[in-house]
C-alpha atoms as a PDB file:
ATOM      1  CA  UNK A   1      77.021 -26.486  15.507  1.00  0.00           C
ATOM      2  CA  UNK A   2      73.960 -24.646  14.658  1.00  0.00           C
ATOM      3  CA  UNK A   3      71.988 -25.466  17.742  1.00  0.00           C
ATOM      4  CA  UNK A   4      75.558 -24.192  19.782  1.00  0.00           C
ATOM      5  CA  UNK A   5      75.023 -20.925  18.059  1.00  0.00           C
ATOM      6  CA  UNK A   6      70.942 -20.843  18.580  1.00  0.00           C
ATOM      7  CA  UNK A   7      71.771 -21.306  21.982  1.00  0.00           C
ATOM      8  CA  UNK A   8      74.347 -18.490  22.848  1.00  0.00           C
ATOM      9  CA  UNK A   9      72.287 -16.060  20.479  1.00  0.00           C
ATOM     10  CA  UNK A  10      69.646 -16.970  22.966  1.00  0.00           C
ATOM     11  CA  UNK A  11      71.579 -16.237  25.619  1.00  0.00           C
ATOM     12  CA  UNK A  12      72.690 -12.811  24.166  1.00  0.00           C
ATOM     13  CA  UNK A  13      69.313 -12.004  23.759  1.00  0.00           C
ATOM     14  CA  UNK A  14      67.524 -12.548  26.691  1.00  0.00           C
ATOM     15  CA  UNK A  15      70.599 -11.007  28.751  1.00  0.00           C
ATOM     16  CA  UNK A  16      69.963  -7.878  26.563  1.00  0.00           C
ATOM     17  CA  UNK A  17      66.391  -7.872  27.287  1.00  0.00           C
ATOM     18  CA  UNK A  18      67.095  -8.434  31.219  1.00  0.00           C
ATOM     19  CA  UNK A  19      69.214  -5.191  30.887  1.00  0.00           C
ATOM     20  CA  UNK A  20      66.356  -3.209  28.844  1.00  0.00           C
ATOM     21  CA  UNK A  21      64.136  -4.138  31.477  1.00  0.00           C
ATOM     22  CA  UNK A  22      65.963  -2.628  34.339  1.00  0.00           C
ATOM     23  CA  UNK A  23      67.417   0.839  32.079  1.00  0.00           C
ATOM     24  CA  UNK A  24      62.935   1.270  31.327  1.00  0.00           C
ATOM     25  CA  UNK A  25      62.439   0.877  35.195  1.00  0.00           C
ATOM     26  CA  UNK A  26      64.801   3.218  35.958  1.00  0.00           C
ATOM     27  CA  UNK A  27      66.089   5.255  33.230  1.00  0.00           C
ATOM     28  CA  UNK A  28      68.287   7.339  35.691  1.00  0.00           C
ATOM     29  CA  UNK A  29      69.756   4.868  38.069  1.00  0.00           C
ATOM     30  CA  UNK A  30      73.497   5.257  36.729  1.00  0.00           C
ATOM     31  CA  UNK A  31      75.517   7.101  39.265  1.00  0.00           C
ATOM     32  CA  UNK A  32      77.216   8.107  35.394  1.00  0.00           C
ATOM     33  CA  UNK A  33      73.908  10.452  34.527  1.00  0.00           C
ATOM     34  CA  UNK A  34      72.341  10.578  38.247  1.00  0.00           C
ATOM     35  CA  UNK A  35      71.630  14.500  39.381  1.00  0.00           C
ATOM     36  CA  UNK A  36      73.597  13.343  42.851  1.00  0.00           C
ATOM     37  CA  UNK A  37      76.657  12.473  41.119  1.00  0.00           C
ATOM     38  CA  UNK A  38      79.507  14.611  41.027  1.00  0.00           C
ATOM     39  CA  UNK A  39      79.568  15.146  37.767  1.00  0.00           C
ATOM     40  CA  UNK A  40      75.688  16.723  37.459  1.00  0.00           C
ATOM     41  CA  UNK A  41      76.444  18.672  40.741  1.00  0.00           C
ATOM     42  CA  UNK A  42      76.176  22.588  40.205  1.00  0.00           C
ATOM     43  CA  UNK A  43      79.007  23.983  41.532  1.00  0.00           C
ATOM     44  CA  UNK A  44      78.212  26.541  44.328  1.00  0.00           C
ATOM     45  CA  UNK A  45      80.964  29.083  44.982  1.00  0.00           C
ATOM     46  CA  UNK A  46      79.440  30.318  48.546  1.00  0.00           C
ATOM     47  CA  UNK A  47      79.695  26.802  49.222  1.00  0.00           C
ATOM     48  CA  UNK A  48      83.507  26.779  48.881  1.00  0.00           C
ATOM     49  CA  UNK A  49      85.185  27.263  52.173  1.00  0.00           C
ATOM     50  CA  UNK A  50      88.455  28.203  50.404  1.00  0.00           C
ATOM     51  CA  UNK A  51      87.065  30.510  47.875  1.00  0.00           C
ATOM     52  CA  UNK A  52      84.838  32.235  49.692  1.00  0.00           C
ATOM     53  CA  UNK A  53      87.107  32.937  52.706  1.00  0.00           C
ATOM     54  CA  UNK A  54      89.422  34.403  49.784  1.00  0.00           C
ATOM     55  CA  UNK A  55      86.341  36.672  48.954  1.00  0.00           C
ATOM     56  CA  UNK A  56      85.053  37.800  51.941  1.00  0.00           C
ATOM     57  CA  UNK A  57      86.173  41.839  52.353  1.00  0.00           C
ATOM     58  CA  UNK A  58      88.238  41.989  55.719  1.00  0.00           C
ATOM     59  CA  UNK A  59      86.349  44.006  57.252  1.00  0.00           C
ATOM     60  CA  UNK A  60      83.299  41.876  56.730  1.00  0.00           C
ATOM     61  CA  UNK A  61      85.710  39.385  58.731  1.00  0.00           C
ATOM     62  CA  UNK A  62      86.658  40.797  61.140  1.00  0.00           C
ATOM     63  CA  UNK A  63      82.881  42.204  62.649  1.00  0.00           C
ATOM     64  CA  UNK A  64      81.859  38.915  62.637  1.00  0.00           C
ATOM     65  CA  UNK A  65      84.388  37.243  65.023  1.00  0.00           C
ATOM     66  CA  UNK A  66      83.713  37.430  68.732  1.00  0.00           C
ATOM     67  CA  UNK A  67      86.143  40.729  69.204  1.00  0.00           C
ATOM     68  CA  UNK A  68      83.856  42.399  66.579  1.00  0.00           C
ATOM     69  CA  UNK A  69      80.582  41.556  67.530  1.00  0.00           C
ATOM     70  CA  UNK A  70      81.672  43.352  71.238  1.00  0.00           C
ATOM     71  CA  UNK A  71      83.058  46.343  69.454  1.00  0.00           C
ATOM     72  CA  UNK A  72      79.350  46.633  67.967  1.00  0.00           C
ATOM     73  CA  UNK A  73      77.723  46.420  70.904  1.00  0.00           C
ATOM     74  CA  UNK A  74      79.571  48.491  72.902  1.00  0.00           C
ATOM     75  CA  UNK A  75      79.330  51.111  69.717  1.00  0.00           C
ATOM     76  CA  UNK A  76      75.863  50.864  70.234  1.00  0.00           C
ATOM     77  CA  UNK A  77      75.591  52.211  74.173  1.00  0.00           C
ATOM     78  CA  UNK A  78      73.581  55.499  74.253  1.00  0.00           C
ATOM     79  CA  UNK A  79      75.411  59.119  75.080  1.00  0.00           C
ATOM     80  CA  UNK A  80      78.456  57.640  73.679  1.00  0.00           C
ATOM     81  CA  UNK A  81      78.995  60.827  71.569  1.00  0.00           C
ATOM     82  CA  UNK A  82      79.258  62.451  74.895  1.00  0.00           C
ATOM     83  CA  UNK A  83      82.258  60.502  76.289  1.00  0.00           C
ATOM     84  CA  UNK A  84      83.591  59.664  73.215  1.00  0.00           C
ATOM     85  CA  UNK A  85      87.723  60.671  73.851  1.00  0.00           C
ATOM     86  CA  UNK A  86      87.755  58.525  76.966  1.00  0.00           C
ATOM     87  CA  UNK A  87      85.571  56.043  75.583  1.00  0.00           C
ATOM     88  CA  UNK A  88      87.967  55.357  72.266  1.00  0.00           C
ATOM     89  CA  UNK A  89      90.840  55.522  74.687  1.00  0.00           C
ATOM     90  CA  UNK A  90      89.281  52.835  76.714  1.00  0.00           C
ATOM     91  CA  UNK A  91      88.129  50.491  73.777  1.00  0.00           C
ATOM     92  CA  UNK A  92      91.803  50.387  72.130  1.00  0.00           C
ATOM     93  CA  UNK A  93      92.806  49.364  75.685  1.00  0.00           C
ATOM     94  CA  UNK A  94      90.403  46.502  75.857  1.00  0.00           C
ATOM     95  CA  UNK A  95      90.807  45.484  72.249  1.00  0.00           C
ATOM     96  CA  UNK A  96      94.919  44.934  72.716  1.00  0.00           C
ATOM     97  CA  UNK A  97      94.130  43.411  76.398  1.00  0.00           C
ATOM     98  CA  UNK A  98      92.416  40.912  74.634  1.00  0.00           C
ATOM     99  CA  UNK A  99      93.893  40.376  71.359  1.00  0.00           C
ATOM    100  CA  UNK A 100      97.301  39.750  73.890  1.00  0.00           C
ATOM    101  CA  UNK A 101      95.530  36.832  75.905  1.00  0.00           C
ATOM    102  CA  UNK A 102      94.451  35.129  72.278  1.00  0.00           C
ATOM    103  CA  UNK A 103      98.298  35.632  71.102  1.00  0.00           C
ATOM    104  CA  UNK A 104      97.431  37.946  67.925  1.00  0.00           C
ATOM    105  CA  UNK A 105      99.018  41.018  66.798  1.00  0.00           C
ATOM    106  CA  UNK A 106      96.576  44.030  67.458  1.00  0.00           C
ATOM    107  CA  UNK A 107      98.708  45.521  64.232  1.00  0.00           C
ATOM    108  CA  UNK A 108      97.062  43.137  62.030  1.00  0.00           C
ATOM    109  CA  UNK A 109      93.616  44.217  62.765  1.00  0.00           C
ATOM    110  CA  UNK A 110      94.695  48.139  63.065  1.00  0.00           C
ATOM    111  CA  UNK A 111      92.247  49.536  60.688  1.00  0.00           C
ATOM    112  CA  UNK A 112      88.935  47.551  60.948  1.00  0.00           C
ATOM    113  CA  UNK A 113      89.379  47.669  65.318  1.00  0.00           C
ATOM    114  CA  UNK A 114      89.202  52.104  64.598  1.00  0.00           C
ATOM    115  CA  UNK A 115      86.257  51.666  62.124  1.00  0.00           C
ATOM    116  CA  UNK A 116      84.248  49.497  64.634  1.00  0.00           C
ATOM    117  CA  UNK A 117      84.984  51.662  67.587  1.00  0.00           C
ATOM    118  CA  UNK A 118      84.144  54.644  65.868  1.00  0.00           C
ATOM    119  CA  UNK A 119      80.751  52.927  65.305  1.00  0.00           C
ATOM    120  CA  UNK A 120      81.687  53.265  61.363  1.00  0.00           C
ATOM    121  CA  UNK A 121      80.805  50.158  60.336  1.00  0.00           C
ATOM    122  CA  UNK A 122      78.078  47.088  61.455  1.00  0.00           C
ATOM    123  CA  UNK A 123      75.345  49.115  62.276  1.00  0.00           C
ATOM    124  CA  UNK A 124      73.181  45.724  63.356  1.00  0.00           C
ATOM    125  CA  UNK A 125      70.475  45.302  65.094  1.00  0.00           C
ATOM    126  CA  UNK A 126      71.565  45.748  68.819  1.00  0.00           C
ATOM    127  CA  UNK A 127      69.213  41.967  69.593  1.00  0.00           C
ATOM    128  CA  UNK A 128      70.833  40.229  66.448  1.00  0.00           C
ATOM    129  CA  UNK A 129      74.297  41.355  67.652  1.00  0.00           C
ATOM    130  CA  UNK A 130      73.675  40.090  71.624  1.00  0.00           C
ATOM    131  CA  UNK A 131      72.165  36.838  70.115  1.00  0.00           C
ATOM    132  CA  UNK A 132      75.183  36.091  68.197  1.00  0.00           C
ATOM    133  CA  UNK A 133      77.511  36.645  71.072  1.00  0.00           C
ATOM    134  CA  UNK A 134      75.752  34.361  73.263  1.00  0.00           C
ATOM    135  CA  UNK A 135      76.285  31.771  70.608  1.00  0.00           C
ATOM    136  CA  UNK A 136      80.184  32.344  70.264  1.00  0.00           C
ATOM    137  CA  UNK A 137      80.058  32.504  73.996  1.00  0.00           C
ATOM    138  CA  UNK A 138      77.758  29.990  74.963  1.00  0.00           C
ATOM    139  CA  UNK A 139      80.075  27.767  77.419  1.00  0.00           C
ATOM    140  CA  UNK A 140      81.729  31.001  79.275  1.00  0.00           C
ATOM    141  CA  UNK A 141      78.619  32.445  80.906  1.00  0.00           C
ATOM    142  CA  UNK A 142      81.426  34.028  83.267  1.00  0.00           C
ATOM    143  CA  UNK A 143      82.674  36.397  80.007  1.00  0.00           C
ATOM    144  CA  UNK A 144      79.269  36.848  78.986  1.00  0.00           C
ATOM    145  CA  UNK A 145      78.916  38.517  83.026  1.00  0.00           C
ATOM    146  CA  UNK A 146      81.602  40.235  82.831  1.00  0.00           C
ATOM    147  CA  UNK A 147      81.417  41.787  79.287  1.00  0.00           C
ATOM    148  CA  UNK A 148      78.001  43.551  80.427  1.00  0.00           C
ATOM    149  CA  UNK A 149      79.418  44.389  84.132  1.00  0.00           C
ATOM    150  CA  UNK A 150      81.986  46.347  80.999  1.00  0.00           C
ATOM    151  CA  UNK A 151      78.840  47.637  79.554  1.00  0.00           C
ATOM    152  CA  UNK A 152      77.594  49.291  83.343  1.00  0.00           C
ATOM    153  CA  UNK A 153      81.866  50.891  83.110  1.00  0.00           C
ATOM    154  CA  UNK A 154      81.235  52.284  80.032  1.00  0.00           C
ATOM    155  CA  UNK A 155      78.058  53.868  81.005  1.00  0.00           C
ATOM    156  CA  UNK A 156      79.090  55.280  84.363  1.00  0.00           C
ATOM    157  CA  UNK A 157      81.538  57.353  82.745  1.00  0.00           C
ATOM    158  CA  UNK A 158      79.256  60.376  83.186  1.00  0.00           C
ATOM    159  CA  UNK A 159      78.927  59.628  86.434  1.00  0.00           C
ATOM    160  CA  UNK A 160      75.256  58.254  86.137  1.00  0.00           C
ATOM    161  CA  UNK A 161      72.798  56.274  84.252  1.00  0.00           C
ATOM    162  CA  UNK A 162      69.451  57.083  82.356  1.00  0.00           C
ATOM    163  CA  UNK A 163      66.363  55.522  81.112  1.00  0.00           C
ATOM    164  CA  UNK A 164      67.634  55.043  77.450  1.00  0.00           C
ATOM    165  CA  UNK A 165      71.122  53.248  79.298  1.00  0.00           C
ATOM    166  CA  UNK A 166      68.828  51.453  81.140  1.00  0.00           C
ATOM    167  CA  UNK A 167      67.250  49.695  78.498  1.00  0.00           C
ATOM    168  CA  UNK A 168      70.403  49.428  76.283  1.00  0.00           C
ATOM    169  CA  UNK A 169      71.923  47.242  79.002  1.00  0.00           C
ATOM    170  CA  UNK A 170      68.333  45.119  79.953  1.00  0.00           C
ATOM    171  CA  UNK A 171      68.378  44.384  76.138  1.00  0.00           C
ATOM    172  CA  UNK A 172      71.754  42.959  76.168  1.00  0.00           C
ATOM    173  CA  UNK A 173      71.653  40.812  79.223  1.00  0.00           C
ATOM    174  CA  UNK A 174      68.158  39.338  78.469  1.00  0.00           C
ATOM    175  CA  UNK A 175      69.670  37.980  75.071  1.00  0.00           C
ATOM    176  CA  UNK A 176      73.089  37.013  76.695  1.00  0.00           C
ATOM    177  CA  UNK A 177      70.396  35.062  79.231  1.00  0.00           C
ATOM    178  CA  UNK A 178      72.167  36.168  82.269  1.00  0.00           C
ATOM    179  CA  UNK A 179      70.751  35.031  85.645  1.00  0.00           C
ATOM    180  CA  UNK A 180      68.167  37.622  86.752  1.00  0.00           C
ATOM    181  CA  UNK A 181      70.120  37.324  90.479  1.00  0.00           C
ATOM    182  CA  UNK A 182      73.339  37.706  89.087  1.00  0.00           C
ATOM    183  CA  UNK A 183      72.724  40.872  86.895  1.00  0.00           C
ATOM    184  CA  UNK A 184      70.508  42.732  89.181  1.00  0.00           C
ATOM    185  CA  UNK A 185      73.523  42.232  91.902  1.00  0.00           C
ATOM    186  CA  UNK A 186      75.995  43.609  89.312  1.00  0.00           C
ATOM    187  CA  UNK A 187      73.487  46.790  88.012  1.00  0.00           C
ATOM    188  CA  UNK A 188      72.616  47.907  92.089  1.00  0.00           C
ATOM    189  CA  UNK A 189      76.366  47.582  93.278  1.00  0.00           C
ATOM    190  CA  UNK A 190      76.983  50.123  90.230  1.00  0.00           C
ATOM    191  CA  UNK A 191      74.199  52.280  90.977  1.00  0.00           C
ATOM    192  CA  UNK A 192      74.705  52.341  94.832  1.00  0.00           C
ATOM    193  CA  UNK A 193      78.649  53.335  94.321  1.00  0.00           C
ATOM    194  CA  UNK A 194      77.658  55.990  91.966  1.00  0.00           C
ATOM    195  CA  UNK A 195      75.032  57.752  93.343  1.00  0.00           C
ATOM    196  CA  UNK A 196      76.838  59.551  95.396  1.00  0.00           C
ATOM    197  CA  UNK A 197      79.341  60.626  93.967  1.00  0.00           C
ATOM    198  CA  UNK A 198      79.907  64.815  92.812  1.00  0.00           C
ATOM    199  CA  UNK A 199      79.142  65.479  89.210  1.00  0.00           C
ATOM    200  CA  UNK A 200      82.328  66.686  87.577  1.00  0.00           C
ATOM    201  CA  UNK A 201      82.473  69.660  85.204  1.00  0.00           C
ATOM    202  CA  UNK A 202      86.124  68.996  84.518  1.00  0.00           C
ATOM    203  CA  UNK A 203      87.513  70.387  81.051  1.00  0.00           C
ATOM    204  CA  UNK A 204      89.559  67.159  80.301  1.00  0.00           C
ATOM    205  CA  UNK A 205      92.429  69.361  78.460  1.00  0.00           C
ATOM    206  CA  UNK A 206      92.518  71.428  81.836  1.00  0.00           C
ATOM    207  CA  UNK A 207      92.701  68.000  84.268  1.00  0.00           C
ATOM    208  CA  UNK A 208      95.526  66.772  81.393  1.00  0.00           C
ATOM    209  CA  UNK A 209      97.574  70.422  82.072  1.00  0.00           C
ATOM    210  CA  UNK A 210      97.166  69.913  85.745  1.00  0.00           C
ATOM    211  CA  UNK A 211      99.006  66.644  85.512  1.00  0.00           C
ATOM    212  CA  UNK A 212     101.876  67.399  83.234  1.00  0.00           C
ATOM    213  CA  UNK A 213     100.165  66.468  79.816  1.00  0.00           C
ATOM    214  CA  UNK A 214      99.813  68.557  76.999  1.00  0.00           C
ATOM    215  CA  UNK A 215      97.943  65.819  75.077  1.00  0.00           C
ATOM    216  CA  UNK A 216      94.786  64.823  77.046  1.00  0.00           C
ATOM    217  CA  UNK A 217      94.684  61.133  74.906  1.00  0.00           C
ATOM    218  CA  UNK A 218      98.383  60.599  76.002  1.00  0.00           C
ATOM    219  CA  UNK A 219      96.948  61.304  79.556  1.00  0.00           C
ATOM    220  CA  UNK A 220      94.143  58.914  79.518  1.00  0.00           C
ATOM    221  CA  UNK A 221      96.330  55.862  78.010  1.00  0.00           C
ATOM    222  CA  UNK A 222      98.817  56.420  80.641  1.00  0.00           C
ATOM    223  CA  UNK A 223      96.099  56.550  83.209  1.00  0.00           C
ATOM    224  CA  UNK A 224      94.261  53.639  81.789  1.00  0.00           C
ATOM    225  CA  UNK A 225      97.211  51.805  81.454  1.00  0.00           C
ATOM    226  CA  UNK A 226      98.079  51.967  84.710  1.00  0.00           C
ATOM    227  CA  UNK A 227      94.562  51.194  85.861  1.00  0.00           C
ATOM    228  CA  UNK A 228      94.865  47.989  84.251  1.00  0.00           C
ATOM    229  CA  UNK A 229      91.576  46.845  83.955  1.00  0.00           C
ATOM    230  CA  UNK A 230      91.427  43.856  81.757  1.00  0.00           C
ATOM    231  CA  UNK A 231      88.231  41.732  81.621  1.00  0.00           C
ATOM    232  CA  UNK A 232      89.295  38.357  80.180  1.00  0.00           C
ATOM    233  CA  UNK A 233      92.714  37.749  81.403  1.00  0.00           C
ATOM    234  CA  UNK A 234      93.459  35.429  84.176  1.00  0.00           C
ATOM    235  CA  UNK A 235      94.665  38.052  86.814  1.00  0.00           C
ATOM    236  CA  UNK A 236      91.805  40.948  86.320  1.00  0.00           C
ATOM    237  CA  UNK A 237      91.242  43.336  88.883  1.00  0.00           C
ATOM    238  CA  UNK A 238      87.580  44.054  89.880  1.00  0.00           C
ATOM    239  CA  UNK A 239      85.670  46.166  86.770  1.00  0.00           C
ATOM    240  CA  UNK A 240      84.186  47.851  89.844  1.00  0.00           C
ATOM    241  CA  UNK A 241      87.309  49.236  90.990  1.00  0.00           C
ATOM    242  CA  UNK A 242      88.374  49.815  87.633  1.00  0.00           C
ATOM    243  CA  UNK A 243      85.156  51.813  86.813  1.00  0.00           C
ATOM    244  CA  UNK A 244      85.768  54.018  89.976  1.00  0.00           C
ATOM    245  CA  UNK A 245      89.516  55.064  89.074  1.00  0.00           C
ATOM    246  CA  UNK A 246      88.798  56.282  85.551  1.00  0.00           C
ATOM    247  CA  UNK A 247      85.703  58.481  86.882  1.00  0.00           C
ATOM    248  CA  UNK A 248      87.973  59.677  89.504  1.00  0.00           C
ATOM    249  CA  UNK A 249      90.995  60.653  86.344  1.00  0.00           C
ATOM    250  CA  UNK A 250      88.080  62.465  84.566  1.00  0.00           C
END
C-alpha cells in the first residue's frame, strides 16, 4: 500500500513539475491573460461601426458621400460669386436629378445639399477632394467624363473661360486621370462653340419681366427644368446642348 501511494505522489509530482516547466517558458501563453484575447483588448470606440456612425454629425456625412464630394468641387470653381443665382439654381437641379436615379428623397438631405452649394461647409483641398472622387468612382470613368464636361457648363456661364478656370478644371481632370485625348476633345468643343458667341449684359430680373416672371429664380427653375439636362441618368441629353440653352436664357 505504501509503495501504491509513493507511486501516484510521484506521479502528482512530476506532472506538476511538467506544468511549471511550460507556465516559466511562457508565463503568458493562456489565451485567459494573453494581450490578444478579448478580454485584455482596449476597447476602441472609433473602431465601432455602430457607434461611431451614431456619432458622426450629419453633415460630416453627408460631404463625404459621392453627392458631397461633387458639391465641393463644383463649390470650388473660380468666379462663382459672379454667377451665383443661376449657378444655385442649377446645382439644386443636379442634386434632385441625381438623388432621383439613386431612389432617395432630396427632402432628407435638404439642409446639408444648401450648406454645400453655398460653399458653407468642406472647404478641402480642391486635389484631396478630386482624389477621393476618383476612388468612389473608380469603375465609371464615363461619370468621372462627364462630371468635368459639368465642370466646362458651369464655367461657360459667363460666356467664356479664364486662366484661373483653366487651371481649376486641369487640376480636376489630372486627379480624376482622364484620358489626355478625351478631355482635350471635350475642353476645345467648349471653347470653339463659345467663342463666338455675343457677350450678354442682360439684367437677369429684366430677361425674367420680359418673360412673364416676377421672380427671376422661379424663371430659371422653369427654364432649367425644361432644359433637362441631367448627367447620370440613362436618357441624358448632350451637356453641350444643355450648356448652350441656359447661356442663351441668361
Amino acid at each position: 500500500m505504501e509503495i501504491l501511494l509513493l507511486i501516484i505522489a510521484g506521479v502528482v509530482v512530476y506532472f506538476l513539475y511538467q506544468e511549471l516547466n511550460k507556465y516559466l517558458k511562457n508565463p503568458l501563453s493562456s489565451s485567459k491573460y494573453s494581450k490578444s484575447s478579448t478580454y485584455a483588448k482596449e476597447y476602441n470606440i472609433k473602431e465601432d461601426p455602430y457607434v461611431s456612425e451614431k456619432m458622426l454629425d450629419p453633415m460630416e456625412k453627408f460631404a463625404n458621400t459621392e453627392l458631397g464630394v461633387m458639391l465641393a468641387i463644383c463649390a470650388q470653381f473660380p468666379n462663382r460669386q459672379n454667377m451665383q443665382e443661376v449657378y444655385q439654381v442649377i446645382m439644386q437641379d443636379f442634386t434632385t436629378k441625381y438623388l432621383h436615379e439613386k431612389g432617395q428623397d432630396r427632402a432628407l438631405y435638404a439642409n446639408e445639399i444648401d450648406k454645400m452649394i453655398n460653399g458653407d461647409f468642406y472647404k478641402s483641398d480642391l486635389i484631396d477632394l478630386a482624389k477621393k472622387f476618383l476612388t468612389m468612382s473608380y469603375a465609371e470613368y464615363k461619370k468621372r467624363l462627364r462630371f468635368v464636361e459639368f465642370l466646362l457648363l458651369l464655367i461657360y456661364l459667363d460666356g467664356e473661360i479664364d486662366e484661373q478656370e483653366k487651371e481649376f478644371l486641369l487640376d480636376v481632370a489630372a486627379n480624376l486621370e482622364l484620358d489626355n485625348q478625351d478631355f482635350n476633345e471635350i475642353y476645345s468643343i467648349y471653347e470653339e462653340k463659345f467663342k463666338n458667341l455675343p457677350k450678354k449684359e442682360n439684367n437677369l430680373d429684366e430677361v425674367a419681366k420680359s418673360h412673364g416672371f416676377e421672380d427671376k429664380e422661379a424663371y430659371l427653375k422653369q427654364r432649367i427644368d425644361e432644359i433637362g439636362l441631367n448627367i447620370f441618368g440613362v436618357k441624358n441629353p448632350a451637356i453641350l446642348d444643355s450648356a448652350l440653352k441656359i447661356r442663351e436664357i441668361l
